[in-house]
PDB file of N, CA and C in Angstrom:
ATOM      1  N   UNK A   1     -23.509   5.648  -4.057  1.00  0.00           N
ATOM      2  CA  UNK A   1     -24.636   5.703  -3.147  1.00  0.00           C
ATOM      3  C   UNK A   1     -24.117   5.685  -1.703  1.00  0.00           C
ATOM      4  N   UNK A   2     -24.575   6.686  -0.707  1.00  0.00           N
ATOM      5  CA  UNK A   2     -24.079   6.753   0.761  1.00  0.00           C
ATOM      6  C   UNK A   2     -24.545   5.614   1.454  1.00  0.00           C
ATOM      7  N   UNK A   3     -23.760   4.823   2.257  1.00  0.00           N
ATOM      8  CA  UNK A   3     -24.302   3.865   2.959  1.00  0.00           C
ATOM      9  C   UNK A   3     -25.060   4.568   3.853  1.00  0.00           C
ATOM     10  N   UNK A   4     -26.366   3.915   4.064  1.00  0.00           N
ATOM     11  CA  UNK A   4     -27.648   4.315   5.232  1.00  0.00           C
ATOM     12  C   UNK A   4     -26.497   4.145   6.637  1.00  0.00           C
ATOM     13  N   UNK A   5     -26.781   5.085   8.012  1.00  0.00           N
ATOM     14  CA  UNK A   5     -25.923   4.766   9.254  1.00  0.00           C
ATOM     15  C   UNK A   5     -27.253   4.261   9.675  1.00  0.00           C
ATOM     16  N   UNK A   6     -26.758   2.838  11.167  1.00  0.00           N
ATOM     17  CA  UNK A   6     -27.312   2.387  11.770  1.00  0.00           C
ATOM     18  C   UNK A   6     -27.982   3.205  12.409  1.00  0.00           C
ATOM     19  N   UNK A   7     -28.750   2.474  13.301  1.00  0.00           N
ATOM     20  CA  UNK A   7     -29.497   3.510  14.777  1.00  0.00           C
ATOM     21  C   UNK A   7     -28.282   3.910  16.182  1.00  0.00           C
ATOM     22  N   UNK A   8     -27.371   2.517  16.101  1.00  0.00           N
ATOM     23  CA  UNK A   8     -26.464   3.106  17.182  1.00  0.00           C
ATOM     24  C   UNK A   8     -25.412   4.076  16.261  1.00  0.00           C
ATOM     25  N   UNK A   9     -25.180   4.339  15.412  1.00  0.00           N
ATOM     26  CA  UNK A   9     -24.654   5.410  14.834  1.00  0.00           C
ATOM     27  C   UNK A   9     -24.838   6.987  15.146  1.00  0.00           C
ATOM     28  N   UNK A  10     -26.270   6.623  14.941  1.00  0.00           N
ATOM     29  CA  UNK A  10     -27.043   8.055  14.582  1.00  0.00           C
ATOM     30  C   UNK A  10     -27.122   8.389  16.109  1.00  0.00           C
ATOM     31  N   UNK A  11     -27.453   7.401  16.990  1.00  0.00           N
ATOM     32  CA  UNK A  11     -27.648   7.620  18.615  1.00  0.00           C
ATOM     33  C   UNK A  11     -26.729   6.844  19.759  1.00  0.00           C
ATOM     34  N   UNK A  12     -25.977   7.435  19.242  1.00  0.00           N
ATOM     35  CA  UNK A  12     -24.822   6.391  19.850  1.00  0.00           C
ATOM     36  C   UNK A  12     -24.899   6.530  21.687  1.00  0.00           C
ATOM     37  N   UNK A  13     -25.604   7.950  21.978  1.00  0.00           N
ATOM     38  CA  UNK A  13     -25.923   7.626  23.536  1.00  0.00           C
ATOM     39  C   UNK A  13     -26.811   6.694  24.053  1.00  0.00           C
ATOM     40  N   UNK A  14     -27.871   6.046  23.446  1.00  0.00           N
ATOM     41  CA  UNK A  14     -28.430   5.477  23.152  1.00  0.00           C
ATOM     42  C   UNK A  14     -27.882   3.704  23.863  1.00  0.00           C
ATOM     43  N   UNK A  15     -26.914   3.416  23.583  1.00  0.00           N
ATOM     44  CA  UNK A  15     -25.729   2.394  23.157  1.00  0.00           C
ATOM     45  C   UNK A  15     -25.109   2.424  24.537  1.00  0.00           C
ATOM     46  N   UNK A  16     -24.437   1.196  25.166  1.00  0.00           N
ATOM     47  CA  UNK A  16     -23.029   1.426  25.696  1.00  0.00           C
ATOM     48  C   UNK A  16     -22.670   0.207  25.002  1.00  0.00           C
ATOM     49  N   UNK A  17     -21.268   0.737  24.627  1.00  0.00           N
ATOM     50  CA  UNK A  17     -20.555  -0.628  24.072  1.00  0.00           C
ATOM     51  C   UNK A  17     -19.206   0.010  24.809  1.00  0.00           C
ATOM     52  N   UNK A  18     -18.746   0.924  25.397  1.00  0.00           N
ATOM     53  CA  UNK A  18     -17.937   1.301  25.759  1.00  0.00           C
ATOM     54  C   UNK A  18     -17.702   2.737  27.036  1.00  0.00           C
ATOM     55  N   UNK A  19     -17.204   2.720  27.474  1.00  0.00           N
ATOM     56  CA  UNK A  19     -17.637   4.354  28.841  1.00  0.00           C
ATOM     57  C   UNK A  19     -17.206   5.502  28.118  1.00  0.00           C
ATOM     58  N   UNK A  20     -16.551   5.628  27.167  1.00  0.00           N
ATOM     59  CA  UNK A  20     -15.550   6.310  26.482  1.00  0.00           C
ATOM     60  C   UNK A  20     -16.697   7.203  25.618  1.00  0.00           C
ATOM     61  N   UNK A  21     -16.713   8.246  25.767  1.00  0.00           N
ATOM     62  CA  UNK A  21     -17.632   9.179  25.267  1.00  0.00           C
ATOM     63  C   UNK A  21     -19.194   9.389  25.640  1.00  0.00           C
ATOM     64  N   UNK A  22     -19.625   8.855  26.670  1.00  0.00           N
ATOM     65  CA  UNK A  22     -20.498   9.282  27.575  1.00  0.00           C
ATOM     66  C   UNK A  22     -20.351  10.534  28.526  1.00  0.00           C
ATOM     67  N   UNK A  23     -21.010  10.547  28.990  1.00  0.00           N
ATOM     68  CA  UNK A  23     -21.134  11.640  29.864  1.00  0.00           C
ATOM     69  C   UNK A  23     -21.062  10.932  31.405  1.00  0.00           C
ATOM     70  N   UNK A  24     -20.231  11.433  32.261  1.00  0.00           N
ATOM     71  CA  UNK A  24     -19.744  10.614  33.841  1.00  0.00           C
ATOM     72  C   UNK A  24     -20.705  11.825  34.910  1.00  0.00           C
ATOM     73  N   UNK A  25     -21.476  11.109  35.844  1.00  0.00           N
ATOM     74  CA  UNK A  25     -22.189  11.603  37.173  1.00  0.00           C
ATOM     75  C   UNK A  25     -21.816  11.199  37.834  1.00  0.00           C
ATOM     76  N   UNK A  26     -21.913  12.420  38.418  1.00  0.00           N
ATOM     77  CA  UNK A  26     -21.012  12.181  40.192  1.00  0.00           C
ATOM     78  C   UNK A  26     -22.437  11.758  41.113  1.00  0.00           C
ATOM     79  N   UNK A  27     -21.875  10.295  41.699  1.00  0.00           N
ATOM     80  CA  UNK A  27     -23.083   9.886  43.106  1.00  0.00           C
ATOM     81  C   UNK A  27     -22.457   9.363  43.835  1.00  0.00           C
ATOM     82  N   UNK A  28     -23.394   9.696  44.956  1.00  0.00           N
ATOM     83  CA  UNK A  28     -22.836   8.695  46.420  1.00  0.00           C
ATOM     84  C   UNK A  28     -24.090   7.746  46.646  1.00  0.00           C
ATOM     85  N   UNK A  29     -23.491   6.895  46.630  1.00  0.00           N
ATOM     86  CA  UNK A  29     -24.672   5.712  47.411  1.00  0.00           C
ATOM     87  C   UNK A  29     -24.923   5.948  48.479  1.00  0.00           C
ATOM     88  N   UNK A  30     -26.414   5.583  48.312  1.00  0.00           N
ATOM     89  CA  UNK A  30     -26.755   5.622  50.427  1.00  0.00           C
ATOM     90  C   UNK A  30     -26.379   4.758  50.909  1.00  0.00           C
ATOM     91  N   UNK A  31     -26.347   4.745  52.064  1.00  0.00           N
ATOM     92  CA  UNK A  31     -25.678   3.373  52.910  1.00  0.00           C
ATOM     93  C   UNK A  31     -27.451   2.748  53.091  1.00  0.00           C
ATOM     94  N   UNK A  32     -27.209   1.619  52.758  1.00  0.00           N
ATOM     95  CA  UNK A  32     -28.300   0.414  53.307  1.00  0.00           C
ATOM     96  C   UNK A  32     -27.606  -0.487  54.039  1.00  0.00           C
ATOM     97  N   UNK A  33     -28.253  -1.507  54.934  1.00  0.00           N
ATOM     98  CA  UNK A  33     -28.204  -2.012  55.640  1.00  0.00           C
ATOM     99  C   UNK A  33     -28.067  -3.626  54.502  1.00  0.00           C
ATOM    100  N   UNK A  34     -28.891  -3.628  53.367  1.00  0.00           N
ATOM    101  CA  UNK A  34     -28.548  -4.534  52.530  1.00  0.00           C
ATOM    102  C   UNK A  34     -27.663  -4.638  51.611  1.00  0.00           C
ATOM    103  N   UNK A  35     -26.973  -3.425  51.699  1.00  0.00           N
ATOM    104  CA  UNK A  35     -25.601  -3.598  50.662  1.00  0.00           C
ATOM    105  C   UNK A  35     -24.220  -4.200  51.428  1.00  0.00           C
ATOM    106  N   UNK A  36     -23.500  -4.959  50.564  1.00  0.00           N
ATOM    107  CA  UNK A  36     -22.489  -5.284  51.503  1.00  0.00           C
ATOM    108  C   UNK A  36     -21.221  -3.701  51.840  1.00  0.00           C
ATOM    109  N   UNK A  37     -20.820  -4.198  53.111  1.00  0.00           N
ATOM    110  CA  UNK A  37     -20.027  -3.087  53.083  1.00  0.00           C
ATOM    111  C   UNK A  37     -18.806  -3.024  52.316  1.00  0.00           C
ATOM    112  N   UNK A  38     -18.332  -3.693  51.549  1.00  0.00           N
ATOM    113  CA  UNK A  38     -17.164  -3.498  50.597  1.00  0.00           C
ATOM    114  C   UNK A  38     -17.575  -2.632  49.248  1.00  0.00           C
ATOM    115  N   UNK A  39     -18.948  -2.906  48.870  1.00  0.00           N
ATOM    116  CA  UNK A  39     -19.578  -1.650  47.936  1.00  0.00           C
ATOM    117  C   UNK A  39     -20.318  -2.451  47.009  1.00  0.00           C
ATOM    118  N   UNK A  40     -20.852  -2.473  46.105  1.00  0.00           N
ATOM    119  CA  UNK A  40     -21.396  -3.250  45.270  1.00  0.00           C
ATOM    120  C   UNK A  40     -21.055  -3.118  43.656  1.00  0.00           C
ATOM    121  N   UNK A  41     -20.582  -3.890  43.451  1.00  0.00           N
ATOM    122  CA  UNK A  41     -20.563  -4.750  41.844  1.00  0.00           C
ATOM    123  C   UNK A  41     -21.229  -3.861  40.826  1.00  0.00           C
ATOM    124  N   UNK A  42     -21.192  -2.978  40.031  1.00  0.00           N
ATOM    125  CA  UNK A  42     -22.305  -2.763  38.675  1.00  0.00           C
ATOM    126  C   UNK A  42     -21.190  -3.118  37.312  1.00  0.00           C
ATOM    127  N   UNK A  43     -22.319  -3.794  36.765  1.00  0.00           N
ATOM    128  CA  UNK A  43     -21.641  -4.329  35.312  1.00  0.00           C
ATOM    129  C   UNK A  43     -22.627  -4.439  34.186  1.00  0.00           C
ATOM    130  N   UNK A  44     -22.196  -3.679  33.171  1.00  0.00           N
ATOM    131  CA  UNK A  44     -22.578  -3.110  32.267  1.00  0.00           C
ATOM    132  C   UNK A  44     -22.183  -3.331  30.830  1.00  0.00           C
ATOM    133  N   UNK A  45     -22.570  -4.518  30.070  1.00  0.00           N
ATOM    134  CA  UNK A  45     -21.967  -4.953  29.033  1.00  0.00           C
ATOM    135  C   UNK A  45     -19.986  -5.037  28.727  1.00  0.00           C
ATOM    136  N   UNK A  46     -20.309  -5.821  30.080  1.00  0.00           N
ATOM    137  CA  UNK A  46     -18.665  -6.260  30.294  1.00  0.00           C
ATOM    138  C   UNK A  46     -18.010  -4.987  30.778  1.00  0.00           C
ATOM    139  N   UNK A  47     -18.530  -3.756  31.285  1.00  0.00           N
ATOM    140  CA  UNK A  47     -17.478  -3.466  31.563  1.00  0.00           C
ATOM    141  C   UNK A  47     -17.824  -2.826  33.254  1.00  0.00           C
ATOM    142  N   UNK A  48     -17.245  -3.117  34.671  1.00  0.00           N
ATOM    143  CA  UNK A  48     -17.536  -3.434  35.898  1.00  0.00           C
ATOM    144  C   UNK A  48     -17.005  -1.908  36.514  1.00  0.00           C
ATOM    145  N   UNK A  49     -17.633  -2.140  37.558  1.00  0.00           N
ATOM    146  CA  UNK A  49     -17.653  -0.336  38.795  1.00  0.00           C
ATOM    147  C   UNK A  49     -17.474  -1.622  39.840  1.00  0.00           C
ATOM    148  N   UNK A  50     -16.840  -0.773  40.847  1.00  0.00           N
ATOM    149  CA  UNK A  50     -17.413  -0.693  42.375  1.00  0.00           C
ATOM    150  C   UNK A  50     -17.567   0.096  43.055  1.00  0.00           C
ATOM    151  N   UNK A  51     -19.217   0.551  43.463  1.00  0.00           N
ATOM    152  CA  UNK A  51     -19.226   1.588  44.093  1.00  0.00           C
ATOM    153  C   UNK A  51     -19.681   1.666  45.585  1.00  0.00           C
ATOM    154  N   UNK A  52     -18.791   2.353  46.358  1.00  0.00           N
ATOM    155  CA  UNK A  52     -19.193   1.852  48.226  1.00  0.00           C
ATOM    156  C   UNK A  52     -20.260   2.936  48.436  1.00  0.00           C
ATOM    157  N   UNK A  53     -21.147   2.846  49.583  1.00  0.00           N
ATOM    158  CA  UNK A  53     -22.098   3.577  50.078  1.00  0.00           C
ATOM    159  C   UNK A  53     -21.418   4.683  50.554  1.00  0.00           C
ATOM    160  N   UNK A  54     -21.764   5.894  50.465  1.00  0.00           N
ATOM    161  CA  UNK A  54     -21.239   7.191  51.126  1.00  0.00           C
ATOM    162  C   UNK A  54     -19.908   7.924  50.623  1.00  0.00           C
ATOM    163  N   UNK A  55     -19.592   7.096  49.606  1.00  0.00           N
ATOM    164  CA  UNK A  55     -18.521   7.744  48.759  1.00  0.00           C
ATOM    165  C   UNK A  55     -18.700   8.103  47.403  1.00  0.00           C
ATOM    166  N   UNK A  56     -18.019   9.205  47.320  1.00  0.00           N
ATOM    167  CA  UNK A  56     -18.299  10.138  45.526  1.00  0.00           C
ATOM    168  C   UNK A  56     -17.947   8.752  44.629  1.00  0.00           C
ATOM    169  N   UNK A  57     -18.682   8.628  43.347  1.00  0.00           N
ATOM    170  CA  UNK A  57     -18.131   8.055  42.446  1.00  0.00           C
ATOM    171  C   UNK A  57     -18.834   8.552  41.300  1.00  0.00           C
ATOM    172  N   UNK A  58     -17.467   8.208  40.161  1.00  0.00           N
ATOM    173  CA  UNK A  58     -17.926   9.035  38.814  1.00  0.00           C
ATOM    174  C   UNK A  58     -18.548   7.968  37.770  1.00  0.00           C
ATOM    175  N   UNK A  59     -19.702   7.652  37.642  1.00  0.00           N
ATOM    176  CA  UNK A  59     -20.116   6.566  36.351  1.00  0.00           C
ATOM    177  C   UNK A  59     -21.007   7.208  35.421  1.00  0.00           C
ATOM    178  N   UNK A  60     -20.290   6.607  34.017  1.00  0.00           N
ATOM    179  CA  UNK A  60     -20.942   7.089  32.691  1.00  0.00           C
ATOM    180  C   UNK A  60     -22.260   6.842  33.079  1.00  0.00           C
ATOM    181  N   UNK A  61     -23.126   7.664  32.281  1.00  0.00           N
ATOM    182  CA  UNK A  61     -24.380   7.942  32.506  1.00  0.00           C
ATOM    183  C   UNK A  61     -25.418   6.303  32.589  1.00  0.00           C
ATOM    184  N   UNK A  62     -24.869   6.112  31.800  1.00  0.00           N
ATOM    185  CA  UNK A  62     -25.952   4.419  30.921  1.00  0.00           C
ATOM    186  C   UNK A  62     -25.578   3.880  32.436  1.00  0.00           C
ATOM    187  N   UNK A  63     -24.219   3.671  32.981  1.00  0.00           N
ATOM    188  CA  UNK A  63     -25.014   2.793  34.290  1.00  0.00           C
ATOM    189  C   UNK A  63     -25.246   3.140  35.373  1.00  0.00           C
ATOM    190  N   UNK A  64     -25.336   4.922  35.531  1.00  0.00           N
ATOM    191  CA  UNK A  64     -25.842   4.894  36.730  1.00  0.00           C
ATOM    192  C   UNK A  64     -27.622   4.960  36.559  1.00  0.00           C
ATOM    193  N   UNK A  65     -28.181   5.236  35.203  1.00  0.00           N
ATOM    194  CA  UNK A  65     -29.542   4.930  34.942  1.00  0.00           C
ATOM    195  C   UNK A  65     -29.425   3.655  34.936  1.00  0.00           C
ATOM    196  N   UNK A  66     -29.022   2.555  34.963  1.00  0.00           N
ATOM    197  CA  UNK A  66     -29.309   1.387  35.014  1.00  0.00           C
ATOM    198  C   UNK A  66     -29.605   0.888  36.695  1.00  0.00           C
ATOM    199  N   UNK A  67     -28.769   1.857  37.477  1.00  0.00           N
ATOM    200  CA  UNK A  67     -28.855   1.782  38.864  1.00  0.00           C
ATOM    201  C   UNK A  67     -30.921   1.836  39.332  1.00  0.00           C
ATOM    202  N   UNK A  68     -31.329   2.802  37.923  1.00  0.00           N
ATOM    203  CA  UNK A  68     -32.433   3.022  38.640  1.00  0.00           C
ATOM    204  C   UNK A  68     -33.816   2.009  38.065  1.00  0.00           C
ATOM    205  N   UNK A  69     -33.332   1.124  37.631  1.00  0.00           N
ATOM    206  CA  UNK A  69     -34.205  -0.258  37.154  1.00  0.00           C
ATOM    207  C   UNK A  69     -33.804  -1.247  38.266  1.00  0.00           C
ATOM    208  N   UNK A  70     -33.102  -1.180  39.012  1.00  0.00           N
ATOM    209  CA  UNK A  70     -32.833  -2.093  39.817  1.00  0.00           C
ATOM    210  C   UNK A  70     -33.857  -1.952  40.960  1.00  0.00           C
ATOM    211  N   UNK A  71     -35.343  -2.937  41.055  1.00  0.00           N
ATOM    212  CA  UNK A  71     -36.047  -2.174  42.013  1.00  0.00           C
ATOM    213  C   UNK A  71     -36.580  -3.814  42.633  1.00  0.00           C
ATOM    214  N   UNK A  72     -37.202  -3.471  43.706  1.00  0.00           N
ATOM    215  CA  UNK A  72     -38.210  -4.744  44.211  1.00  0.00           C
ATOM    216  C   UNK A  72     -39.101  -4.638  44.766  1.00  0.00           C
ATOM    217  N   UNK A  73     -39.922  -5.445  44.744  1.00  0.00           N
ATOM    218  CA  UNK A  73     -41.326  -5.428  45.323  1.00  0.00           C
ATOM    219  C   UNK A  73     -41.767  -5.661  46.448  1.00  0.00           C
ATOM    220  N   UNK A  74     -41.956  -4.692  47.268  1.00  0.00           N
ATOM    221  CA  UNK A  74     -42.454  -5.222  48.729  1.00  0.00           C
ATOM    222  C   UNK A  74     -43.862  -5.292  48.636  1.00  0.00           C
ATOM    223  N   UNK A  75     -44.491  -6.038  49.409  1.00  0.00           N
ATOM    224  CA  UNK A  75     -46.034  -5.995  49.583  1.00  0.00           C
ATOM    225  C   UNK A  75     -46.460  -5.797  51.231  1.00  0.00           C
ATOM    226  N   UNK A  76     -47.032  -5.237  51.263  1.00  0.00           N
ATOM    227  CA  UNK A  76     -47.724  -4.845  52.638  1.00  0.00           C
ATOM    228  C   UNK A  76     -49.438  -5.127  52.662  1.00  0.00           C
ATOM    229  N   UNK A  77     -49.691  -5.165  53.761  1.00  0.00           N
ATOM    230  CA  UNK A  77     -50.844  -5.897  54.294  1.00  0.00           C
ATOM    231  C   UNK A  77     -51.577  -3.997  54.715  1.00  0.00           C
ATOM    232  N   UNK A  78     -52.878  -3.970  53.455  1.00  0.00           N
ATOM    233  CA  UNK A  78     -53.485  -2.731  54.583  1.00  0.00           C
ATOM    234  C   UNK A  78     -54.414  -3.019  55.797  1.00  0.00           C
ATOM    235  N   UNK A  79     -55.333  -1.781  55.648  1.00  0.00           N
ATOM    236  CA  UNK A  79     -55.591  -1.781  56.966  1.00  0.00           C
ATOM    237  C   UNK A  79     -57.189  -2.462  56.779  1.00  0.00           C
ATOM    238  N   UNK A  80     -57.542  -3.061  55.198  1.00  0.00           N
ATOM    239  CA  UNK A  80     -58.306  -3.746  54.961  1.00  0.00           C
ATOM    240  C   UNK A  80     -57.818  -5.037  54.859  1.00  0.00           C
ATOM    241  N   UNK A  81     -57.306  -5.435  55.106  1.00  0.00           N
ATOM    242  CA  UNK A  81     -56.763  -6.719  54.987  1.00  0.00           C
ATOM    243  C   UNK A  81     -56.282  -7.197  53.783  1.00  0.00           C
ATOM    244  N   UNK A  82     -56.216  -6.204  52.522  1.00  0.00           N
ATOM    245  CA  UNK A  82     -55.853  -6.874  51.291  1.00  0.00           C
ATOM    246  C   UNK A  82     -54.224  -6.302  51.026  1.00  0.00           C
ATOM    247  N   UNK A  83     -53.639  -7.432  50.545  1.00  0.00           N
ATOM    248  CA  UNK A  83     -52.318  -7.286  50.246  1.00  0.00           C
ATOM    249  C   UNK A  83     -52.217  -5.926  48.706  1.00  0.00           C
ATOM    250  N   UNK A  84     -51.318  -5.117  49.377  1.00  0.00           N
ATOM    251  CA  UNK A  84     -50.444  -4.227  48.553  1.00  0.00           C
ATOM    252  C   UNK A  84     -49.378  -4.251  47.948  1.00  0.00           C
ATOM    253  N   UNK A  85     -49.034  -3.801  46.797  1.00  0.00           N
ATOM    254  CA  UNK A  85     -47.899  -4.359  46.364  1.00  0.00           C
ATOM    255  C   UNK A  85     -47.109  -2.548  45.953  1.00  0.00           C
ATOM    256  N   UNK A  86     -46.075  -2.374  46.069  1.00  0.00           N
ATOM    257  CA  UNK A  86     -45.277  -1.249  45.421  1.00  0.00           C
ATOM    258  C   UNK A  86     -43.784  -1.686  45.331  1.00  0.00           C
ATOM    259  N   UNK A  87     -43.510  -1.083  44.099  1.00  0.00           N
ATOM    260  CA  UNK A  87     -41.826  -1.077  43.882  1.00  0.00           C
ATOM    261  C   UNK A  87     -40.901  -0.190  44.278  1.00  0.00           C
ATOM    262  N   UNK A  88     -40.064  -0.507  45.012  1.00  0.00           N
ATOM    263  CA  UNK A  88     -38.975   0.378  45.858  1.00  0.00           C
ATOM    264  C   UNK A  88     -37.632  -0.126  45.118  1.00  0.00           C
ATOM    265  N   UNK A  89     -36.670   1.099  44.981  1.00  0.00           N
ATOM    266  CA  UNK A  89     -35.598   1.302  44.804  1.00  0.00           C
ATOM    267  C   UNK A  89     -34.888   0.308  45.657  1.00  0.00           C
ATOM    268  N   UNK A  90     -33.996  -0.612  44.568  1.00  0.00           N
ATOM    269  CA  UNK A  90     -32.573  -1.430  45.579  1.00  0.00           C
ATOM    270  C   UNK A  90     -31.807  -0.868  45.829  1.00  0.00           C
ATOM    271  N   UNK A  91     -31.390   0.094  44.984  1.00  0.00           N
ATOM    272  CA  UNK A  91     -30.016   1.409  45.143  1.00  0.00           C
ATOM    273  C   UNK A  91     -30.597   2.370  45.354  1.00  0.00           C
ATOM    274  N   UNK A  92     -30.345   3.125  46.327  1.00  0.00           N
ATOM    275  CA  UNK A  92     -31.187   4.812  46.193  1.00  0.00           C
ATOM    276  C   UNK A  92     -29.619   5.606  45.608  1.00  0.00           C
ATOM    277  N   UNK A  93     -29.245   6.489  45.739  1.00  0.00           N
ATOM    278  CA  UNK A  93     -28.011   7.398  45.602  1.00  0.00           C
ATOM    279  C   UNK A  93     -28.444   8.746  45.754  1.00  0.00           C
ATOM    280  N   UNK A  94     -27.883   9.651  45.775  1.00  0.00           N
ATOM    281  CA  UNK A  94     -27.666  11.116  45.419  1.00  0.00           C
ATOM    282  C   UNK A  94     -26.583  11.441  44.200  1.00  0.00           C
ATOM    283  N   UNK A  95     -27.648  12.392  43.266  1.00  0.00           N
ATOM    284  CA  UNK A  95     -26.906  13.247  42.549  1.00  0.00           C
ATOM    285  C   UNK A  95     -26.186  14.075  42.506  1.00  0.00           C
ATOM    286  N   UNK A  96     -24.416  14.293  42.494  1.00  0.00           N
ATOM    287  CA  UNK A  96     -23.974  15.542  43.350  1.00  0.00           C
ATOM    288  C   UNK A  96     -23.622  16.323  41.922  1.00  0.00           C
ATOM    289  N   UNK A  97     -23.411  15.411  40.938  1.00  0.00           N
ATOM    290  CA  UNK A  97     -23.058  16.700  39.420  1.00  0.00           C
ATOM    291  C   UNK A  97     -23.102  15.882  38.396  1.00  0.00           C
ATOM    292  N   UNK A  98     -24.101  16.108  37.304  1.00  0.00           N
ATOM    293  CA  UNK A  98     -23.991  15.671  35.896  1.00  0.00           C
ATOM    294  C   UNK A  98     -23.009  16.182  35.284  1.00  0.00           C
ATOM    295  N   UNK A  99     -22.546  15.084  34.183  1.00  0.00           N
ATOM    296  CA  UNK A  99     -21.629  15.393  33.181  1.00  0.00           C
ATOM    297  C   UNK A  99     -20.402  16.150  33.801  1.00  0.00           C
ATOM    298  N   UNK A 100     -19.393  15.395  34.972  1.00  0.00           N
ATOM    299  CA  UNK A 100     -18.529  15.796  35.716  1.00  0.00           C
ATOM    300  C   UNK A 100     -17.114  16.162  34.427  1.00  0.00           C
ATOM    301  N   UNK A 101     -17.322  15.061  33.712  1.00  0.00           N
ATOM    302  CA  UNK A 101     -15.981  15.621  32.577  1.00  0.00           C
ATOM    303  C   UNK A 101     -16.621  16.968  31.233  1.00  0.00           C
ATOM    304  N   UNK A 102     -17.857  17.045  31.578  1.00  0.00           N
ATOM    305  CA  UNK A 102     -17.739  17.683  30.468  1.00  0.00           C
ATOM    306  C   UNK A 102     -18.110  17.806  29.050  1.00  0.00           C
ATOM    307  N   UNK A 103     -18.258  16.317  28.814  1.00  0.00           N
ATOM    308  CA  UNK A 103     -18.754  15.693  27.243  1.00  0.00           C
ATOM    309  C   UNK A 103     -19.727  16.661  26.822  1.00  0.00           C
ATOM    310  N   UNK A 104     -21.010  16.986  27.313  1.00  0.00           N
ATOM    311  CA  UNK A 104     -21.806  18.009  27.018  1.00  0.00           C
ATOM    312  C   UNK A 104     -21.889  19.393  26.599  1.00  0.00           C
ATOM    313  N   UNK A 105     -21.113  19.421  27.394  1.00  0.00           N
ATOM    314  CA  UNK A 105     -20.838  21.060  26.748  1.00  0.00           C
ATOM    315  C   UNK A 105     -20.143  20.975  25.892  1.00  0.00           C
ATOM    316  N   UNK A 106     -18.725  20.009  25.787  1.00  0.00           N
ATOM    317  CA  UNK A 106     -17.728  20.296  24.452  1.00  0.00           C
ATOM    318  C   UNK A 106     -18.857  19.619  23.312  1.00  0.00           C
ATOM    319  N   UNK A 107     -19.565  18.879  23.362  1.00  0.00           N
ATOM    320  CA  UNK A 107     -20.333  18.748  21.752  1.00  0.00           C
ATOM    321  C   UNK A 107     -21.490  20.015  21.796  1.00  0.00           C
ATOM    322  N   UNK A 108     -22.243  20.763  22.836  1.00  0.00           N
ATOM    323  CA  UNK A 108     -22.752  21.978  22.175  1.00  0.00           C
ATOM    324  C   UNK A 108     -22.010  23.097  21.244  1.00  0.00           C
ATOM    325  N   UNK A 109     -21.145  23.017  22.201  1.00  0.00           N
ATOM    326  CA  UNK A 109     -19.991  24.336  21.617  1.00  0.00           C
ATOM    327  C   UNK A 109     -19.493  23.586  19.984  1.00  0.00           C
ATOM    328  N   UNK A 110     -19.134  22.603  20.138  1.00  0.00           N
ATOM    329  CA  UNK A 110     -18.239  21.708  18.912  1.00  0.00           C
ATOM    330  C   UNK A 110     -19.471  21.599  17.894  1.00  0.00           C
ATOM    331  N   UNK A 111     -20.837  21.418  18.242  1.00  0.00           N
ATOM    332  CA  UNK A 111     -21.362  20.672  17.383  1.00  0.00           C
ATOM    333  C   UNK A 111     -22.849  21.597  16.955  1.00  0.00           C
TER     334      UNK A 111
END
């Protein structure tokens, strides 16, 4: 009898347990005024980036989407007097190229 495969099996993009067979995007952080200037910290089931504002960097996909849960809430006062609330981006970035190594295309062609 075939053993049933898990869900991270079957969807292993799905998963990071490792950077190693993801797909890497190229971004530059914007410069904020709230990031420190040495670059900021991302860590991702143990395994750590540093990425500075205004410079290319290549991160597997899972954490630079993780970049985009990172958000906070400002509230503003309208022009009725009742408080507003919206969620703004902590990291903004630019996208300069998906899948910079490639992974994608070699599993269409391969697979």
């Amino acid at each position: 009898m075939a053993q049933q495969k898990t869900d991270q099996e079957r969807h292993p993009e799905k998963y990071f347990s490792s950077p190693e067979g993801h797909p890497r995007d190229r971004i530059i952080i914007n410069e904020n005024p709230e990031l420190p200037k040495e670059g900021i910290f991302v860590s991702l089931n143990g395994f750590a980036f540093l990425a500075k504002a205004g410079v290319e960097i290549d991160l597997p996909r899972p954490v630079r989407k993780m970049l985009d849960t990172r958000i906070k809430t400002e509230t503003i006062q309208g022009d009725d007097g009742k408080d507003y609330h919206r969620d703004i981006r902590r990291i903004t970035y630019q996208l300069v190229k998906e899948d910079v190594t490639g992974i994608l295309a070699e599993k269409a062609v391969g697979g």
